[in-house]
N, C-alpha and C. Protein backbone atom coordinates (compact mmCIF):
# COMPACT_ATOMS: atom_id res chain seq x y z
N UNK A 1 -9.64 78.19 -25.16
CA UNK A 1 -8.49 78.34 -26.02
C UNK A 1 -7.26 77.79 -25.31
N UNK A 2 -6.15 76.86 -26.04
CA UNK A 2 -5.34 76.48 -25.50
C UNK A 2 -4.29 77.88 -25.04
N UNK A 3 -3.19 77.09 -23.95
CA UNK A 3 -2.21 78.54 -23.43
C UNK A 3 -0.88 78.11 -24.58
N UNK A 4 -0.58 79.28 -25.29
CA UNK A 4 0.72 78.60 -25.81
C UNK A 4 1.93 78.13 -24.50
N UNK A 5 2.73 77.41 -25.05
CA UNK A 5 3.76 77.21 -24.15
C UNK A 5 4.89 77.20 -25.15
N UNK A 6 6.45 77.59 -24.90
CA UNK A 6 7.03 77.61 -25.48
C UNK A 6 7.55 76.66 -26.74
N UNK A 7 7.42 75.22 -25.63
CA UNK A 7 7.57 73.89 -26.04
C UNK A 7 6.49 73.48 -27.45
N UNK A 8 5.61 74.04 -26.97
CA UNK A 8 4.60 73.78 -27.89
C UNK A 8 3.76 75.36 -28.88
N UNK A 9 4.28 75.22 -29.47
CA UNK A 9 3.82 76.72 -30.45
C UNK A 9 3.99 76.25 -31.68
N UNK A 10 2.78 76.53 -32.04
CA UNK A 10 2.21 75.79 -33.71
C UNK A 10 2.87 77.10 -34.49
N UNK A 11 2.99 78.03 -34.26
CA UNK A 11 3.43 78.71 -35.50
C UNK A 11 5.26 78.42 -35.70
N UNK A 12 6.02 77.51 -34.43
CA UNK A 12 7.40 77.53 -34.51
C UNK A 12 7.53 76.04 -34.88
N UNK A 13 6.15 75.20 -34.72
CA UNK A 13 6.58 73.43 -35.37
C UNK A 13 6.54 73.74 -37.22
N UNK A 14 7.43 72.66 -37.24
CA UNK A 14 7.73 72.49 -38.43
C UNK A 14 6.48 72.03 -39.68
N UNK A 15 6.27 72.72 -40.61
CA UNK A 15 5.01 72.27 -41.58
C UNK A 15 5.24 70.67 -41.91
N UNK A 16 4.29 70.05 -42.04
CA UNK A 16 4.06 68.69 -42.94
C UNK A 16 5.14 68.68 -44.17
N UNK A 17 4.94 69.77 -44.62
CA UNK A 17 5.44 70.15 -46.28
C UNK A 17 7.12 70.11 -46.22
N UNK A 18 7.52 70.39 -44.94
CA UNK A 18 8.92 70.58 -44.87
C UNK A 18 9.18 69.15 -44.30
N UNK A 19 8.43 68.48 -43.53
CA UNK A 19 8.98 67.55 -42.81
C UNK A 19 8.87 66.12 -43.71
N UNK A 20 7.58 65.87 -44.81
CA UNK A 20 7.78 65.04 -45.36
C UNK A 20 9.00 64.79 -46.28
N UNK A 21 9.82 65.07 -46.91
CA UNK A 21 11.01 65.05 -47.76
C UNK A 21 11.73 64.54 -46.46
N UNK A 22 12.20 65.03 -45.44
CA UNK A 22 12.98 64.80 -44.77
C UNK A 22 13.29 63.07 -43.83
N UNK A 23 11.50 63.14 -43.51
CA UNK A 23 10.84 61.18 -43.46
C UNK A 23 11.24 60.45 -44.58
N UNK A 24 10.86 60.90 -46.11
CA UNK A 24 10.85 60.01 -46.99
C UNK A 24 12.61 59.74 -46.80
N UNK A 25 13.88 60.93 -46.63
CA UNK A 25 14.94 60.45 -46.87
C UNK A 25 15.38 59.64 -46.00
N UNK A 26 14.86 59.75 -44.52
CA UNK A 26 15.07 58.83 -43.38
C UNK A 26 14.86 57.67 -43.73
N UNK A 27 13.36 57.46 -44.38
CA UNK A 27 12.93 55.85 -44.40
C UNK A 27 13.74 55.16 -45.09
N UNK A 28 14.20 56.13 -46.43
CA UNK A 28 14.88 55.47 -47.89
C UNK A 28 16.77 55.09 -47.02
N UNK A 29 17.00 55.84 -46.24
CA UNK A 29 18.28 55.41 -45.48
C UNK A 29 18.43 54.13 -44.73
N UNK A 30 17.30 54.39 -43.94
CA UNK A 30 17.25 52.71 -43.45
C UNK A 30 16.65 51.71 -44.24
N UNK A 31 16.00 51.45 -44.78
CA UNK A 31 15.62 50.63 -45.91
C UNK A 31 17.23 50.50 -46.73
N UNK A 32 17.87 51.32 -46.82
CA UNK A 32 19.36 50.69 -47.71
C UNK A 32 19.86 50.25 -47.09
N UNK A 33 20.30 50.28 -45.59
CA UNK A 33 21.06 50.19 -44.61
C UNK A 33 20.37 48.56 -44.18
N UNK A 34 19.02 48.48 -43.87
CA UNK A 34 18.29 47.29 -43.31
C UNK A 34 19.01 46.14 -44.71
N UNK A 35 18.83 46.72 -45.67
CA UNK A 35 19.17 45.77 -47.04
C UNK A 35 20.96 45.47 -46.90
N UNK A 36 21.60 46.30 -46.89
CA UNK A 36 23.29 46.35 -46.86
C UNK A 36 23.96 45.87 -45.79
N UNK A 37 23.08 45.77 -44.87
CA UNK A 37 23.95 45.00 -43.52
C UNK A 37 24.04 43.70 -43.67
N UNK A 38 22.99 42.52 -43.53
CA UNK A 38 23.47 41.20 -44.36
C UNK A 38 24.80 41.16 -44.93
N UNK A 39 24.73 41.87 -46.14
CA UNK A 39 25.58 41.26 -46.88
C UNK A 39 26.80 41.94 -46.77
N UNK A 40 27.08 42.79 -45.77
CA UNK A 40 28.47 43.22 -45.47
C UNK A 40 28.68 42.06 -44.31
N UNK A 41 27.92 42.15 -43.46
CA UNK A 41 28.00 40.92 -42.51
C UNK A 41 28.33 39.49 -43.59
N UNK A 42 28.13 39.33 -44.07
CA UNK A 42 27.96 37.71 -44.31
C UNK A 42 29.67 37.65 -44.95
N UNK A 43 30.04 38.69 -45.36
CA UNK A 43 31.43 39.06 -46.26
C UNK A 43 32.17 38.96 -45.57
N UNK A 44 32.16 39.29 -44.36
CA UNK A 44 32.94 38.91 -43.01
C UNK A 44 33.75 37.74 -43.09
N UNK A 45 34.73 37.06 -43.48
CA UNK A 45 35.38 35.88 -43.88
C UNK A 45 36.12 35.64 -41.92
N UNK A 46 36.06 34.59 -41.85
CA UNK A 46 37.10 34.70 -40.57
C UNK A 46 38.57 34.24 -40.92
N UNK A 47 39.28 34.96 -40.31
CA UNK A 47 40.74 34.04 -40.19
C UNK A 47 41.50 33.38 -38.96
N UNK A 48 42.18 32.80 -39.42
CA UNK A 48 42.75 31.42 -38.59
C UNK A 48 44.47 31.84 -38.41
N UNK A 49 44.84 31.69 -37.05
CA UNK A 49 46.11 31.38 -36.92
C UNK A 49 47.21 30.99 -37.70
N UNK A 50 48.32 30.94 -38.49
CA UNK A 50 49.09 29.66 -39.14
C UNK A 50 48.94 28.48 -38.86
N UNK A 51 49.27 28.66 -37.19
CA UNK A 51 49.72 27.14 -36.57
C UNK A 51 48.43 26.56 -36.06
N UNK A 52 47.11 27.19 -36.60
CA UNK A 52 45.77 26.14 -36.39
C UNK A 52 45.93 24.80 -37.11
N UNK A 53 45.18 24.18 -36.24
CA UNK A 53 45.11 22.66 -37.32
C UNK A 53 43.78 22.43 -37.11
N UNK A 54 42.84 21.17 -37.31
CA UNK A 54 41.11 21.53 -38.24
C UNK A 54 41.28 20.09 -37.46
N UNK A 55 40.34 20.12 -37.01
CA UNK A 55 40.23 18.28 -36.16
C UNK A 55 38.57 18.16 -35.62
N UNK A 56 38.00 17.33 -35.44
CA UNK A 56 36.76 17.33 -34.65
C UNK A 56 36.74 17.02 -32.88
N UNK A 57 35.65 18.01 -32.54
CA UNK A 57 35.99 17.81 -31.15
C UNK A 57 34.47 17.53 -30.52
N UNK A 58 34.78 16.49 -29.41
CA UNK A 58 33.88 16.12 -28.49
C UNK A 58 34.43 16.42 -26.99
N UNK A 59 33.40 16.73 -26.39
CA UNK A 59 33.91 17.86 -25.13
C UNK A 59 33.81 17.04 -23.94
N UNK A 60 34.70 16.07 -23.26
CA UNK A 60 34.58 15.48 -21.65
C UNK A 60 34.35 16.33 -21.01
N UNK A 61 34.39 15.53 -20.10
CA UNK A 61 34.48 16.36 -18.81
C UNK A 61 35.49 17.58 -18.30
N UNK A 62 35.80 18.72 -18.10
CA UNK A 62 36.45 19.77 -18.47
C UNK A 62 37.22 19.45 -17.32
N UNK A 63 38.65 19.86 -17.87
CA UNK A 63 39.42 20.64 -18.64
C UNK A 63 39.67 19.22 -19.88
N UNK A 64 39.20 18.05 -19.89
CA UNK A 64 39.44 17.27 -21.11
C UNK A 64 38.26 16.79 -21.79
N UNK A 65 39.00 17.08 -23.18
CA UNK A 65 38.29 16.88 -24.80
C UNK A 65 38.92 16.37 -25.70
N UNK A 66 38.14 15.47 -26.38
CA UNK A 66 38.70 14.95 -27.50
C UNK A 66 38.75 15.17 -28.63
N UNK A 67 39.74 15.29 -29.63
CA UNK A 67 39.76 16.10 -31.25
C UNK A 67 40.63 14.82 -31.49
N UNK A 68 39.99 14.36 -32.80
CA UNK A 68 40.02 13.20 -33.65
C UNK A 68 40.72 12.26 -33.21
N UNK A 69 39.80 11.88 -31.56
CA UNK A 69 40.74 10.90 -31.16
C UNK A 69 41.16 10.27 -30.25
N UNK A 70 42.08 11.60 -30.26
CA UNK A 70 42.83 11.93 -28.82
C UNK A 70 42.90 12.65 -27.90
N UNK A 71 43.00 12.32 -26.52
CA UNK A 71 42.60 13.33 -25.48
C UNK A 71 43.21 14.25 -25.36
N UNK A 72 43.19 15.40 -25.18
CA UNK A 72 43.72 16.42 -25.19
C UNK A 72 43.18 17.17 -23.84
N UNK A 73 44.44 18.12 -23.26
CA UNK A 73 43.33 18.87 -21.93
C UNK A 73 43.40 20.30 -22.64
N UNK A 74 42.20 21.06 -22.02
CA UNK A 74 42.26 22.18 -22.62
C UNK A 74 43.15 23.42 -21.44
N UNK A 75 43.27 24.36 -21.86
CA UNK A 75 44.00 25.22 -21.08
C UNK A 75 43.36 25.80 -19.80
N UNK A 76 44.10 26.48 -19.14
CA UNK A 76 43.33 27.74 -18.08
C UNK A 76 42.68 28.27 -19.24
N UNK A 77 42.15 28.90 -19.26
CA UNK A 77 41.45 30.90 -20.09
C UNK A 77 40.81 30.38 -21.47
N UNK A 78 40.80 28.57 -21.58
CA UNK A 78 40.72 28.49 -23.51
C UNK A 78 39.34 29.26 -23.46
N UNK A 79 39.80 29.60 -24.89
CA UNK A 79 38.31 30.22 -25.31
C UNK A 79 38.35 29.91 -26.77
N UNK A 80 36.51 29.40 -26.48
CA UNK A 80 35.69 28.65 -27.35
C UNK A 80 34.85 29.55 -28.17
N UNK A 81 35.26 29.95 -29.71
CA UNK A 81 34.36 30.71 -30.44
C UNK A 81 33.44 30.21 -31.15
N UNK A 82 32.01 30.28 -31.35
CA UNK A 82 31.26 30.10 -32.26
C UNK A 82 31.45 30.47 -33.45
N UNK A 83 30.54 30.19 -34.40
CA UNK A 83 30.36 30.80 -35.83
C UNK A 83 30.28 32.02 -35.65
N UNK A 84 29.67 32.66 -34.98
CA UNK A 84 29.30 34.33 -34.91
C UNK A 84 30.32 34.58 -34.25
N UNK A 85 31.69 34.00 -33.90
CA UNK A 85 32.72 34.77 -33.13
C UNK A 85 32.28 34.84 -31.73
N UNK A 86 31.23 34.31 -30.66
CA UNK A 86 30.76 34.79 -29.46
C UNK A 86 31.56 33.30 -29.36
N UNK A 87 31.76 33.99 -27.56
CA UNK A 87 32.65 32.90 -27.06
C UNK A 87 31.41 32.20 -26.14
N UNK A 88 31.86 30.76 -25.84
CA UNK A 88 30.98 30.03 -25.39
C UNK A 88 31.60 29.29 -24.66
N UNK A 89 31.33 28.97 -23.38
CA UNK A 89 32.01 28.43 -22.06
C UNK A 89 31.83 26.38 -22.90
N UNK A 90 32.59 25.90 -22.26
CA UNK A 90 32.60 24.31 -22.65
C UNK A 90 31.37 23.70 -22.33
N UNK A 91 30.81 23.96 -21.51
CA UNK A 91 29.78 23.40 -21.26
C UNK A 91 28.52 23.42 -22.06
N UNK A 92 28.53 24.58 -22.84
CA UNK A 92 27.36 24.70 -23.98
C UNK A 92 27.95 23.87 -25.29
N UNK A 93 29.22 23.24 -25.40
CA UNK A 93 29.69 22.96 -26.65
C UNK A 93 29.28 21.08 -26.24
N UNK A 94 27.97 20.77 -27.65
CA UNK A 94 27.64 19.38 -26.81
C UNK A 94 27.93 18.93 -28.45
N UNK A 95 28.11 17.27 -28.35
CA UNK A 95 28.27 16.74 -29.46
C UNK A 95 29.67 16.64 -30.08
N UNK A 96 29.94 16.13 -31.34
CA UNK A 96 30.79 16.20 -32.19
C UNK A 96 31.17 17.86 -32.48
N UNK A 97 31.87 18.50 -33.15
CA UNK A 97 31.90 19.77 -33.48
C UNK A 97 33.33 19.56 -34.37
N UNK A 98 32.92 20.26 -36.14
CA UNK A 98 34.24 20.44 -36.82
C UNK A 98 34.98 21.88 -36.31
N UNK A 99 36.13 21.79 -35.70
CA UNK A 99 36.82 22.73 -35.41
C UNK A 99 38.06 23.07 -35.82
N UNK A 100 38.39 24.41 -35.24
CA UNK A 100 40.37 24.94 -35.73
C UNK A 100 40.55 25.43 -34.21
N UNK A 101 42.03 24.72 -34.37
CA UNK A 101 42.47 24.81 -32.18
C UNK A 101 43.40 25.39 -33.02
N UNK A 102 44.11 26.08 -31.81
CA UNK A 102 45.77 26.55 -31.42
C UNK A 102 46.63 25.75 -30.05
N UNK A 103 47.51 25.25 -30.21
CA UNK A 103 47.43 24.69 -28.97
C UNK A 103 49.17 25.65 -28.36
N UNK A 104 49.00 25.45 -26.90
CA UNK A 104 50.23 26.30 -26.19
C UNK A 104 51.36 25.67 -26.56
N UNK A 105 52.54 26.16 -25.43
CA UNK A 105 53.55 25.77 -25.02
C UNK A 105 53.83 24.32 -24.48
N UNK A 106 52.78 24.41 -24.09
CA UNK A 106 52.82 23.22 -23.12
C UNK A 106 51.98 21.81 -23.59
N UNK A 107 51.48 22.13 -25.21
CA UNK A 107 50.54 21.20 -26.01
C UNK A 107 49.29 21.01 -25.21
N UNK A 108 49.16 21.78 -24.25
CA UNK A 108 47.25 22.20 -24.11
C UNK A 108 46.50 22.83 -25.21
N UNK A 109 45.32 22.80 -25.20
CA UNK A 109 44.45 23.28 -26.06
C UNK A 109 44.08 25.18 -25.77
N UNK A 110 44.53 25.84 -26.40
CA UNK A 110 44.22 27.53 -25.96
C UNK A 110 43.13 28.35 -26.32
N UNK A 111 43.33 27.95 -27.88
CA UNK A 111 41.93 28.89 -28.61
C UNK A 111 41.55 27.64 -29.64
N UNK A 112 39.62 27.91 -29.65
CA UNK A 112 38.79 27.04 -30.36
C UNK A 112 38.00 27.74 -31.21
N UNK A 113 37.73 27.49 -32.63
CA UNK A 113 36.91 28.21 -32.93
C UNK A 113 35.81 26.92 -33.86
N UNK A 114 34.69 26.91 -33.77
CA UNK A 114 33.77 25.92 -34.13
C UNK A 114 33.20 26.52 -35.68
N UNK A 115 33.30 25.77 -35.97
CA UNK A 115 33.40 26.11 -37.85
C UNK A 115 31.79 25.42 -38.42
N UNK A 116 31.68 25.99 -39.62
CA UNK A 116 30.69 25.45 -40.70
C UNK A 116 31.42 24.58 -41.83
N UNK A 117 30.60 23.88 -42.54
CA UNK A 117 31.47 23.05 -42.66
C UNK A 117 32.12 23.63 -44.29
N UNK A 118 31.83 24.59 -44.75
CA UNK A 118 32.60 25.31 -45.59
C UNK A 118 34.14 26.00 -44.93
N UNK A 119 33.90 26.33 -43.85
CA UNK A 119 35.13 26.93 -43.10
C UNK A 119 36.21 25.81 -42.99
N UNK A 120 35.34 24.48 -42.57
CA UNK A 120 36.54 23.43 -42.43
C UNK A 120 37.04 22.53 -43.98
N UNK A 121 35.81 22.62 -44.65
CA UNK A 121 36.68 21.98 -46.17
C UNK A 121 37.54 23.67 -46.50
N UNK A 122 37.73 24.62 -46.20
CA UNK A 122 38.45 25.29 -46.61
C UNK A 122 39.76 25.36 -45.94
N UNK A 123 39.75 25.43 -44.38
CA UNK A 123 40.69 25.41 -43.21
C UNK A 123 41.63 24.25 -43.74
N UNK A 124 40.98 22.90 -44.22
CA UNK A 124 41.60 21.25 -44.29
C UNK A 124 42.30 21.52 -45.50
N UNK A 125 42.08 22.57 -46.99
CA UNK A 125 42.64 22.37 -48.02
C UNK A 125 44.18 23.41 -47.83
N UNK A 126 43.80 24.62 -46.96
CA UNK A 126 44.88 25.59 -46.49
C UNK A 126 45.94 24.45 -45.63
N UNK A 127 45.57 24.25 -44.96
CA UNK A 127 46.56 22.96 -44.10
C UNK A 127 47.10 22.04 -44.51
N UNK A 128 47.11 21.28 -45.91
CA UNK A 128 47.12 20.62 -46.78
C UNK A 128 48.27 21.23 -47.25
N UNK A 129 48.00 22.18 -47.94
CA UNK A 129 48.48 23.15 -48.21
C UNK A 129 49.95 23.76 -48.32
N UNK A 130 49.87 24.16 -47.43
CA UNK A 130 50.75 24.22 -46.36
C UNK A 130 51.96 22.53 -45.72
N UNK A 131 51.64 22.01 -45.83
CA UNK A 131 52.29 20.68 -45.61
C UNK A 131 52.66 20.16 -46.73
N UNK A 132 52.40 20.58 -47.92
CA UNK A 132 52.77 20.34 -49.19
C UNK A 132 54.05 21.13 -49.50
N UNK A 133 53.89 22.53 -49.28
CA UNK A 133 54.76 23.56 -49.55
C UNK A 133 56.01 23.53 -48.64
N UNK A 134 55.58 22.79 -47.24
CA UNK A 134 56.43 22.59 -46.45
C UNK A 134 58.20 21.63 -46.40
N UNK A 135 59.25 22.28 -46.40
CA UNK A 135 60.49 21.48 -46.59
C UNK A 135 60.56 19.91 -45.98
N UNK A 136 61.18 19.31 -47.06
CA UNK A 136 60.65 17.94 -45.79
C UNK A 136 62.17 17.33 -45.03
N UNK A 137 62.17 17.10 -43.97
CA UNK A 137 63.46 16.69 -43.64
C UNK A 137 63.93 15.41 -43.77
């Protein structure tokens, strides 16, 4: 015959009868939750600076890169965001890339964020935009 132990005493575990309702509401929680995250995630819109501007960039040799063009150096500290918002050192950023910069004081490059290309036909029509609405001297 087994020894009871406190830990273990069948007359103080919980019945099947009580515990199934309680599984089924667990499962049915995450199953909404597994379904509802997507699409709160995907709703996630990002936003942009004012003074961003939308240019394509190819990455030299660091601290210089080029956006549509022209060389540009990038800053001490720039930081390079992906689509998912994770920052990514220059060296992983290979190729062409449609982007939105901020640039300093000093017309270095500060903050990058690497876009889809819905972000940038949207970023290019806001900037547009904006230069339309803008006083002209």
């Amino acid at each position: 015959m087994r020894r009871r132990t406190p830990w273990y005493d069948p007359r103080t575990m919980p019945s099947s009868a009580r515990l199934r309702p309680r599984l089924a509401a667990a499962g049915l929680a995450l199953a909404v939750l597994a379904i509802a995250a997507p699409v709160v995630h995907g709703q996630a819109a990002r936003t942009f600076p004012d003074g961003a501007e939308a240019g394509r960039l190819r990455m030299g040799v660091f601290p210089l890169a080029t956006i549509d063009g022209r060389e540009l150096r990038l800053g001490p500290g720039t930081r390079i965001y992906d689509e998912n918002n994770m920052i990514r050192p220059p060296a992983m950023v290979d190729g062409e890339r449609k982007i939105a910069y901020v640039r300093g004081q000093l017309g270095e490059v500060v903050q990058i964020w690497l876009l889809s290309d819905a972000e940038f036909r949207d970023l290019g029509a806001r900037i547009a935009a904006a230069r339309r609405a803008a006083p002209q001297r």
